[in-house]
N, C-alpha and C. Protein backbone atom coordinates (compact mmCIF):
# COMPACT_ATOMS: atom_id res chain seq x y z
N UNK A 1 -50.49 -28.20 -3.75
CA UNK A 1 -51.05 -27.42 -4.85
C UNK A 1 -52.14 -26.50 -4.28
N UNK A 2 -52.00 -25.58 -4.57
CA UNK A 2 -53.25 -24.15 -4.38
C UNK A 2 -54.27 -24.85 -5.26
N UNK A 3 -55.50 -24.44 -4.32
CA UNK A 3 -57.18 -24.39 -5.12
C UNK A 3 -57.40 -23.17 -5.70
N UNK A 4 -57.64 -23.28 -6.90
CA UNK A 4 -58.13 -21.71 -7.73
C UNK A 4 -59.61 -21.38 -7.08
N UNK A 5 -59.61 -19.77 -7.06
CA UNK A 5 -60.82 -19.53 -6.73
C UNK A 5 -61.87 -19.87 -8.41
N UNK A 6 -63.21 -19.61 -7.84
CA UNK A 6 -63.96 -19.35 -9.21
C UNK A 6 -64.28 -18.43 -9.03
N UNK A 7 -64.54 -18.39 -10.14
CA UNK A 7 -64.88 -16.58 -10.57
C UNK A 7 -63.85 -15.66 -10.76
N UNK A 8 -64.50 -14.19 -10.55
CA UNK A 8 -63.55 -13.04 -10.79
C UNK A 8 -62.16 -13.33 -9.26
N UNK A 9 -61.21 -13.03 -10.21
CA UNK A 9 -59.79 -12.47 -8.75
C UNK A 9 -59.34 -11.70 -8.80
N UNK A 10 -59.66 -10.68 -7.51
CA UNK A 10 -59.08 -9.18 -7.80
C UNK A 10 -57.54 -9.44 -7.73
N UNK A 11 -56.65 -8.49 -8.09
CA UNK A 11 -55.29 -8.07 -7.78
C UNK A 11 -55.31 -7.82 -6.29
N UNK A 12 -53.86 -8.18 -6.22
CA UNK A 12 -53.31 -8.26 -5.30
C UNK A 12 -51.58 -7.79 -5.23
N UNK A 13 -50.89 -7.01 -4.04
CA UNK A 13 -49.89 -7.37 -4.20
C UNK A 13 -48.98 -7.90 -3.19
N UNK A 14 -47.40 -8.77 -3.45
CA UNK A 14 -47.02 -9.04 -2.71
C UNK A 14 -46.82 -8.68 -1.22
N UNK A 15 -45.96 -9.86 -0.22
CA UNK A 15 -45.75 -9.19 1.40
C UNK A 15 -44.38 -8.33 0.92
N UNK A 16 -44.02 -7.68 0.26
CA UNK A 16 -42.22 -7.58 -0.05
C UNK A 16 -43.17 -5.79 0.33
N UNK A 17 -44.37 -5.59 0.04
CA UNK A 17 -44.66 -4.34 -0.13
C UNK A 17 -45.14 -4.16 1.55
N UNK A 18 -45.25 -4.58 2.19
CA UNK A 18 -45.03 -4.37 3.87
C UNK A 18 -44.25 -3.15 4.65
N UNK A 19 -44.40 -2.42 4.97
CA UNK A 19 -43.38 -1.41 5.56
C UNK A 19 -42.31 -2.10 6.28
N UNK A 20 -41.10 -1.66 6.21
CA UNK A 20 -40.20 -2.45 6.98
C UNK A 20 -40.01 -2.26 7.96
N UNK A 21 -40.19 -2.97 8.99
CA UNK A 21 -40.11 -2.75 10.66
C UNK A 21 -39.43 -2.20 11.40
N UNK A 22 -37.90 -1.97 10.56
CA UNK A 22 -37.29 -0.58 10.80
C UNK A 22 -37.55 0.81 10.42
N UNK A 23 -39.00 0.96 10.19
CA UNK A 23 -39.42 2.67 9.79
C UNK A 23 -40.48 2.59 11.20
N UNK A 24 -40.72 1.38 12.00
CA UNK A 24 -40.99 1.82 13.31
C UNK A 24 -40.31 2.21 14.13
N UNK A 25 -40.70 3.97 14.54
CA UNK A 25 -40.57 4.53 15.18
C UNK A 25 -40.16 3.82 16.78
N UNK A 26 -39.18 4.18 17.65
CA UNK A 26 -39.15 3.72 18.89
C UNK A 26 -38.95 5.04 19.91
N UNK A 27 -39.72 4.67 20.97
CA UNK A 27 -39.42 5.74 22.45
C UNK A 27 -38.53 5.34 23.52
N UNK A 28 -37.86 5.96 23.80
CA UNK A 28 -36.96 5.48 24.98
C UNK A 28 -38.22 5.22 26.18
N UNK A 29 -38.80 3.70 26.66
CA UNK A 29 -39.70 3.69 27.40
C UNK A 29 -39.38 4.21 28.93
N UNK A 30 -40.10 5.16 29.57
CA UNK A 30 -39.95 5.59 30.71
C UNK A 30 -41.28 5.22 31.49
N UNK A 31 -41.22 4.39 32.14
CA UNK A 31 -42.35 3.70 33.06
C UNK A 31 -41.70 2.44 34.31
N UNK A 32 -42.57 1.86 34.71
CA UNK A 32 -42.54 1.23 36.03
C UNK A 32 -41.89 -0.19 34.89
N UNK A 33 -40.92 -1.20 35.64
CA UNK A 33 -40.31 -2.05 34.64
C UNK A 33 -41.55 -3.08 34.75
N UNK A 34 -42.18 -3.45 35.66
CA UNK A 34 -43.42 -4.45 35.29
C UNK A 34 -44.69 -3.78 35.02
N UNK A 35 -44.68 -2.99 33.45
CA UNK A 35 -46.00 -2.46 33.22
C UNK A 35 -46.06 -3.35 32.25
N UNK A 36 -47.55 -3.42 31.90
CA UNK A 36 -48.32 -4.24 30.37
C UNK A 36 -48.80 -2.71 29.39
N UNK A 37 -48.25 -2.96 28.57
CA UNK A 37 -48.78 -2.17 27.91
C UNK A 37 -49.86 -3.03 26.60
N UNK A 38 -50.55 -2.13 26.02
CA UNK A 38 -51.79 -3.16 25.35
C UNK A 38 -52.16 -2.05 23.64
N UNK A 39 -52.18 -2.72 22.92
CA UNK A 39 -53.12 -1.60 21.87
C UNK A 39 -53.62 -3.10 21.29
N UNK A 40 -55.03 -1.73 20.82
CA UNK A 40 -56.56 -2.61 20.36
C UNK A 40 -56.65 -2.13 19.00
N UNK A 41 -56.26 -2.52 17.73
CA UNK A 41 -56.16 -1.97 16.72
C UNK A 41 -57.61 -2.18 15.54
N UNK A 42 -58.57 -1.73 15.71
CA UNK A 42 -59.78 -2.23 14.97
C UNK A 42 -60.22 -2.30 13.78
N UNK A 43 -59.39 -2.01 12.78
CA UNK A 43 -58.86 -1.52 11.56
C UNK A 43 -58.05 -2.28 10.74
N UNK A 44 -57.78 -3.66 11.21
CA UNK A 44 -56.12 -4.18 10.08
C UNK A 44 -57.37 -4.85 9.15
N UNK A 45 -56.33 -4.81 8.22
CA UNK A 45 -57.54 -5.28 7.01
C UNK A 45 -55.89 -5.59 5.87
N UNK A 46 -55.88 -6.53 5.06
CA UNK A 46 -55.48 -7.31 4.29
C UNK A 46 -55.78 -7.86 3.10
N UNK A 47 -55.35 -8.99 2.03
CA UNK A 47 -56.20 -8.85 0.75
C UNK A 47 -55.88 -10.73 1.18
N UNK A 48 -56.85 -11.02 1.10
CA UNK A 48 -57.14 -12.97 0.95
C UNK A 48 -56.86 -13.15 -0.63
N UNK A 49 -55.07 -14.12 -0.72
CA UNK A 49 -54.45 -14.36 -1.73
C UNK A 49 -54.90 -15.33 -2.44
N UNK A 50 -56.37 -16.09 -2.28
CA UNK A 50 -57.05 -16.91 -2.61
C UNK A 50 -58.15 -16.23 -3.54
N UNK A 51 -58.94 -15.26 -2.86
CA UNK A 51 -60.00 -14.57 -3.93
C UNK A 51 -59.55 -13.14 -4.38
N UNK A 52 -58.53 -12.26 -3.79
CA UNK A 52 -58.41 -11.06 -3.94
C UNK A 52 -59.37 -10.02 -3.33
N UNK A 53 -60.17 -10.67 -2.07
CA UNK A 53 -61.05 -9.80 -1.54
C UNK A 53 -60.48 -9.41 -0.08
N UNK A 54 -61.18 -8.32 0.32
CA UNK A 54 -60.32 -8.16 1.96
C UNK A 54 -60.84 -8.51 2.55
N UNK A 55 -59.42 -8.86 3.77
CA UNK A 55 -59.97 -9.27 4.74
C UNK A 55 -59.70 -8.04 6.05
N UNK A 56 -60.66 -8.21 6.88
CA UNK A 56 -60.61 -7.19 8.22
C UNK A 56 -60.66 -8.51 9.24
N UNK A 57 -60.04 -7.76 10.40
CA UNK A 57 -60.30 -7.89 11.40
C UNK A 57 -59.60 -6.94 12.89
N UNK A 58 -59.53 -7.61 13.82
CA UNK A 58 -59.03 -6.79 15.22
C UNK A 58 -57.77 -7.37 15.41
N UNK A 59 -56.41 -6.16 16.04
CA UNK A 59 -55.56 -7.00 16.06
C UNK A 59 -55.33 -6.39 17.59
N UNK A 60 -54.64 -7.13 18.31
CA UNK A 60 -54.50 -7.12 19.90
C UNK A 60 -52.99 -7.53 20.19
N UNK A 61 -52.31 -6.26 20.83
CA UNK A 61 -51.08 -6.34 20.65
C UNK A 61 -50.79 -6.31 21.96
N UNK A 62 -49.66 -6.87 23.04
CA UNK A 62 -49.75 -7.21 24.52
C UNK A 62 -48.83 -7.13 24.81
N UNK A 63 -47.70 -6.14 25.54
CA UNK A 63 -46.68 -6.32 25.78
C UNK A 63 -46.28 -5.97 26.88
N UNK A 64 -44.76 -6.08 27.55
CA UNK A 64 -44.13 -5.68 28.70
C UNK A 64 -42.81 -5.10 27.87
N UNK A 65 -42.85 -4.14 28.44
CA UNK A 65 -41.96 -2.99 27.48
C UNK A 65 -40.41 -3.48 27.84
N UNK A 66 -39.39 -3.38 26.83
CA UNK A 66 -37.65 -3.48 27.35
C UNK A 66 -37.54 -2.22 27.35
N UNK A 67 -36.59 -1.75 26.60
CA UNK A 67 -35.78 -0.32 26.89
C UNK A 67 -36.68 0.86 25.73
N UNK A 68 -37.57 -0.08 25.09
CA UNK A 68 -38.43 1.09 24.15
C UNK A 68 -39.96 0.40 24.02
N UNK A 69 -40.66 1.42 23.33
CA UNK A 69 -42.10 1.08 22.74
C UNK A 69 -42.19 1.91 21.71
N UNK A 70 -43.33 1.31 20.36
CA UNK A 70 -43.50 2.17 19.39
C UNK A 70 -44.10 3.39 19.68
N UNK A 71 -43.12 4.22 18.32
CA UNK A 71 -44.05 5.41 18.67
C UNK A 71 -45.15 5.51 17.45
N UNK A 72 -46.76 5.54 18.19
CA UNK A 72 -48.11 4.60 17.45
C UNK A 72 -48.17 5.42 16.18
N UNK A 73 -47.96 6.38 15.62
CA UNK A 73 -48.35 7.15 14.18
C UNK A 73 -47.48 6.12 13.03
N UNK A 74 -46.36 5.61 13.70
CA UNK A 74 -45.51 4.92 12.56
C UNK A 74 -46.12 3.43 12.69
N UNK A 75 -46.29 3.07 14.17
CA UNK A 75 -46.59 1.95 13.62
C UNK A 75 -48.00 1.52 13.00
N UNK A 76 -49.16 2.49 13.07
CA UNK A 76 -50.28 2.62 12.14
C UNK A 76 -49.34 2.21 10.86
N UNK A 77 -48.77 3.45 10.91
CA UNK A 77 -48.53 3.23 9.03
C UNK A 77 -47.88 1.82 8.38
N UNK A 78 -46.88 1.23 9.40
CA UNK A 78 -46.82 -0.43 9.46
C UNK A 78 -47.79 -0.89 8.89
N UNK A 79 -48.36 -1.03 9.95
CA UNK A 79 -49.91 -2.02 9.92
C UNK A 79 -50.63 -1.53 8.71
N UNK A 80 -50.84 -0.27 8.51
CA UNK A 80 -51.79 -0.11 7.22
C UNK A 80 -51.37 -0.55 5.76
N UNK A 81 -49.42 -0.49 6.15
CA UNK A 81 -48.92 -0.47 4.93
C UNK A 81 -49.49 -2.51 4.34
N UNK A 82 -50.34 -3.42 5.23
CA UNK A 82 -50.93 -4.62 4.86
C UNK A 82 -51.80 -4.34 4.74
N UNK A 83 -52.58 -3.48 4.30
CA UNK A 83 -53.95 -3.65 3.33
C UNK A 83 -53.98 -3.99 1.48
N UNK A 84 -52.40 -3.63 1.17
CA UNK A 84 -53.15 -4.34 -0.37
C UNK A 84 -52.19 -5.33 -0.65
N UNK A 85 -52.00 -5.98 0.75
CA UNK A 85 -51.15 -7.37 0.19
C UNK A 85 -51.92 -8.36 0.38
N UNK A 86 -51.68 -9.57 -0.51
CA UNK A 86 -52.06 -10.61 -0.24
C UNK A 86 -51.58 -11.77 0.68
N UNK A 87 -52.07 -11.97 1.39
CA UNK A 87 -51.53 -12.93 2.57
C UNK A 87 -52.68 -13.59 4.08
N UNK A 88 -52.33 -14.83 3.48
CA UNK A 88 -53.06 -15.79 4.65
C UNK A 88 -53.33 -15.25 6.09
N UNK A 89 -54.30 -15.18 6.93
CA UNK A 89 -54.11 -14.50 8.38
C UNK A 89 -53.34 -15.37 9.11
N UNK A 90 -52.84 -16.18 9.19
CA UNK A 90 -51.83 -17.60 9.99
C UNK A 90 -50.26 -16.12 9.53
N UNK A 91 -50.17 -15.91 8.63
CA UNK A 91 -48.79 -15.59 7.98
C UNK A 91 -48.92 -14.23 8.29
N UNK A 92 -50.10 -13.47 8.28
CA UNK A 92 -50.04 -12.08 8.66
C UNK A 92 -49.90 -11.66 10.22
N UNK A 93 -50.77 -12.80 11.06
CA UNK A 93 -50.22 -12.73 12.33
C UNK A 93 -48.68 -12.65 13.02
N UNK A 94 -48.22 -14.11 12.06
CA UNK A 94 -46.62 -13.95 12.29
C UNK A 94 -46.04 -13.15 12.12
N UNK A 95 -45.96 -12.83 10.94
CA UNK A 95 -44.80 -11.27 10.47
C UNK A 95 -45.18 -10.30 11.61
N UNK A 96 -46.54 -9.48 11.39
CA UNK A 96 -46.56 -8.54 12.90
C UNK A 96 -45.88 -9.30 14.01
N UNK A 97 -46.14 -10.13 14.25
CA UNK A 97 -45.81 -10.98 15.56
C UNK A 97 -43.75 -10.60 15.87
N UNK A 98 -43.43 -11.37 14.33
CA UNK A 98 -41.85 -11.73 14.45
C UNK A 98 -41.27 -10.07 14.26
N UNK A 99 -42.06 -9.10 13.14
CA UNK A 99 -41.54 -7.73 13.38
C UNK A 99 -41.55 -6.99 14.71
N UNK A 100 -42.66 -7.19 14.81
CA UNK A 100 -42.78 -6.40 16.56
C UNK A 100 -41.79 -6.53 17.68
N UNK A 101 -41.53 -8.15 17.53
CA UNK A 101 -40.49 -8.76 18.71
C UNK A 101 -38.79 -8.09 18.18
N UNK A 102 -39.05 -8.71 17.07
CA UNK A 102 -37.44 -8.00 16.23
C UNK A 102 -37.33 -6.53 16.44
N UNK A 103 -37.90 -5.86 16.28
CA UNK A 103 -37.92 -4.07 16.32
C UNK A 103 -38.22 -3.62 17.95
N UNK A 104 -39.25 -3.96 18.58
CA UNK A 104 -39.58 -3.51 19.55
C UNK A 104 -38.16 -4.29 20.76
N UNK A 105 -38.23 -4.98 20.99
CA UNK A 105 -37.61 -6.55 21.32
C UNK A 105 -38.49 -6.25 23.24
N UNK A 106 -39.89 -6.20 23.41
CA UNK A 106 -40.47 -6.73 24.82
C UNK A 106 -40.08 -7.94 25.43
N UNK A 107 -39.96 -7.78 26.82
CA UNK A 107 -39.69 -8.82 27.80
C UNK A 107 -40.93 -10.16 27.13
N UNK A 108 -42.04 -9.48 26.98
CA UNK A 108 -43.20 -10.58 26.67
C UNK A 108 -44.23 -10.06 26.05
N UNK A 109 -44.25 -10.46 24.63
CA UNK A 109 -45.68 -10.09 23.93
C UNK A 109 -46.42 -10.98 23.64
N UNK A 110 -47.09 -10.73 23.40
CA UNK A 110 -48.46 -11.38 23.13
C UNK A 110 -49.45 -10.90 22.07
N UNK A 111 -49.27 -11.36 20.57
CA UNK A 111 -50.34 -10.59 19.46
C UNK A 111 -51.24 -11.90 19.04
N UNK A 112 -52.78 -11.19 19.37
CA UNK A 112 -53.83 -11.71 18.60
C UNK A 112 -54.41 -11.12 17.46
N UNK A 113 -54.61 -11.79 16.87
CA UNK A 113 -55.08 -11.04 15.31
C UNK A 113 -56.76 -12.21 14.86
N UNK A 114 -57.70 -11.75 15.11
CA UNK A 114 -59.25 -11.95 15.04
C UNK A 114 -59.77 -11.42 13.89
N UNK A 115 -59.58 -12.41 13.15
CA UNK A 115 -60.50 -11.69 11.44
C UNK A 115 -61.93 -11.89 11.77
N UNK A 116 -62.37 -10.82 10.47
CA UNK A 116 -64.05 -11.06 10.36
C UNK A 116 -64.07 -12.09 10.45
N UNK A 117 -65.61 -12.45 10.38
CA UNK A 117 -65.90 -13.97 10.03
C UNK A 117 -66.27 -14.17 8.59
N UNK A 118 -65.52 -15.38 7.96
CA UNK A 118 -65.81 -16.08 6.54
C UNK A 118 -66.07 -17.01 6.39
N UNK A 119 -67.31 -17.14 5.49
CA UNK A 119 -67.88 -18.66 5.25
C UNK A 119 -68.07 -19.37 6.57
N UNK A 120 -68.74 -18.64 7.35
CA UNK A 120 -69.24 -18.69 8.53
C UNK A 120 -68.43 -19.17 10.20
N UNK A 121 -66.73 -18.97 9.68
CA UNK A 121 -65.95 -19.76 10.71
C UNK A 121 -65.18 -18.36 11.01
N UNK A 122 -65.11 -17.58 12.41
CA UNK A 122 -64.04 -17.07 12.90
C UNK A 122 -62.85 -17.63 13.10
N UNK A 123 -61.82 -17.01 13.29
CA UNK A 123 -60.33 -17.05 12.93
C UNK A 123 -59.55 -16.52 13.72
N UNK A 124 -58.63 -17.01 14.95
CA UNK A 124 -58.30 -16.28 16.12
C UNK A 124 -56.83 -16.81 15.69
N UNK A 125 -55.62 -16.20 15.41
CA UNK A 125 -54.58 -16.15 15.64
C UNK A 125 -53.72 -15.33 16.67
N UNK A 126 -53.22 -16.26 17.55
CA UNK A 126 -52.68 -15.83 18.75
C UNK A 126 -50.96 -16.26 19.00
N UNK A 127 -50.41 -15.73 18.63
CA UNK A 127 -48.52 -15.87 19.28
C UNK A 127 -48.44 -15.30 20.36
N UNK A 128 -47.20 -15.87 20.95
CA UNK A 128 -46.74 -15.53 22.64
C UNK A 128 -45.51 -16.16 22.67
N UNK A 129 -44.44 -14.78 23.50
CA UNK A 129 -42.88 -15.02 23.35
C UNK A 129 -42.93 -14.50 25.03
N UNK A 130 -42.13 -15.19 25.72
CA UNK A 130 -41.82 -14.89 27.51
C UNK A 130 -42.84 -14.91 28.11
N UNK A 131 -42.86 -14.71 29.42
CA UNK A 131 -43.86 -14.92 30.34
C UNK A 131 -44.20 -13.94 30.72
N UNK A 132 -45.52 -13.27 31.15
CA UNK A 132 -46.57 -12.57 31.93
C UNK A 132 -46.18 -12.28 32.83
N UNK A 133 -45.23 -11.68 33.58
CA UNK A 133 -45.30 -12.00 35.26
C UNK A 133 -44.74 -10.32 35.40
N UNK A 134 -45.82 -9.22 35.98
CA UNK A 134 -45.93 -8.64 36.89
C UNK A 134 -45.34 -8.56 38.38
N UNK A 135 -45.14 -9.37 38.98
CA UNK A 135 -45.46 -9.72 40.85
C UNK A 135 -43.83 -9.70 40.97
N UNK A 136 -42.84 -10.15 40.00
CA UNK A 136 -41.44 -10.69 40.77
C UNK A 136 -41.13 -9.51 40.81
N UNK A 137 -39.92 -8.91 41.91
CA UNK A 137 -38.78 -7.72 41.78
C UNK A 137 -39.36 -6.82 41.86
N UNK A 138 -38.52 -5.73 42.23
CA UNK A 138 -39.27 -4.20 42.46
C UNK A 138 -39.39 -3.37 41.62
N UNK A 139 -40.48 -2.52 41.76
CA UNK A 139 -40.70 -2.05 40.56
C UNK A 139 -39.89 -0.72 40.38
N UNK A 140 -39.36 -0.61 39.27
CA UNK A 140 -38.55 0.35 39.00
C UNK A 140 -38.86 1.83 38.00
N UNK A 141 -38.43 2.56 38.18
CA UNK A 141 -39.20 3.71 37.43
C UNK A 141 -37.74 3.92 36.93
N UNK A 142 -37.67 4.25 35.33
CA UNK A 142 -36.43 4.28 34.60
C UNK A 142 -36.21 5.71 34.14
């Protein structure tokens, strides 16, 4: 059973209103095959389906590119398109997490998602799909 907040609860709306991970844009990636690529997104912000207030924080996206990478104007609009939904940061991490891998499909990502701090406890959600590894095989320029 859910705990009601007290007091006022702003509106909120569902995750169904999410951009769909197929309106991210993709580039045919042309780089060295063991590069990391990284974005620092300082801006995701969300609605806490408990009080209806937002939440912010940093999201940290980590990857080793396959045959593409986003192209970043669309996937802003992704990411922004979660500011007036309501949803837990455990559940907002995932979806970026499981869209990114599904759409992008990297050898190995890695997304952290670091909300403000509430009621005095920071909040580090971190997923990770394949391994890190730089050093094996030659590097290839595609």
């Amino acid at each position: 059973m859910m705990p009601k907040a007290e007091g006022a609860v702003l509106s909120w709306v569902g995750e169904e209103h999410i951009r769909r991970p197929e309106l991210i844009e993709l580039i045919n990636f042309v780089g060295r095959e063991k590069q990391a690529v990284s974005y620092d997104y300082k801006e995701f912000s969300a609605v806490c389906p408990f009080s209806g207030l937002p939440d912010t924080g940093r999201l940290f996206i980590e990857f080793i590119p396959g045959d593409s990478i986003p192209e970043l104007k669309s996937l802003k609009y992704y990411l922004v398109s979660f500011r007036p939904v309501g949803i837990y940061q455990e559940a907002a991490a995932d979806r970026i997490f499981r869209d990114f891998l599904g759409r992008v499909r990297p050898r190995y990502l890695k997304v952290i998602l670091a909300y403000s701090t509430r009621g005095g406890i920071d909040t580090v959600c971190t997923l990770v799909h394949g391994n890190y590894d730089l050093t094996d095989g030659p590097a290839v320029v595609h």
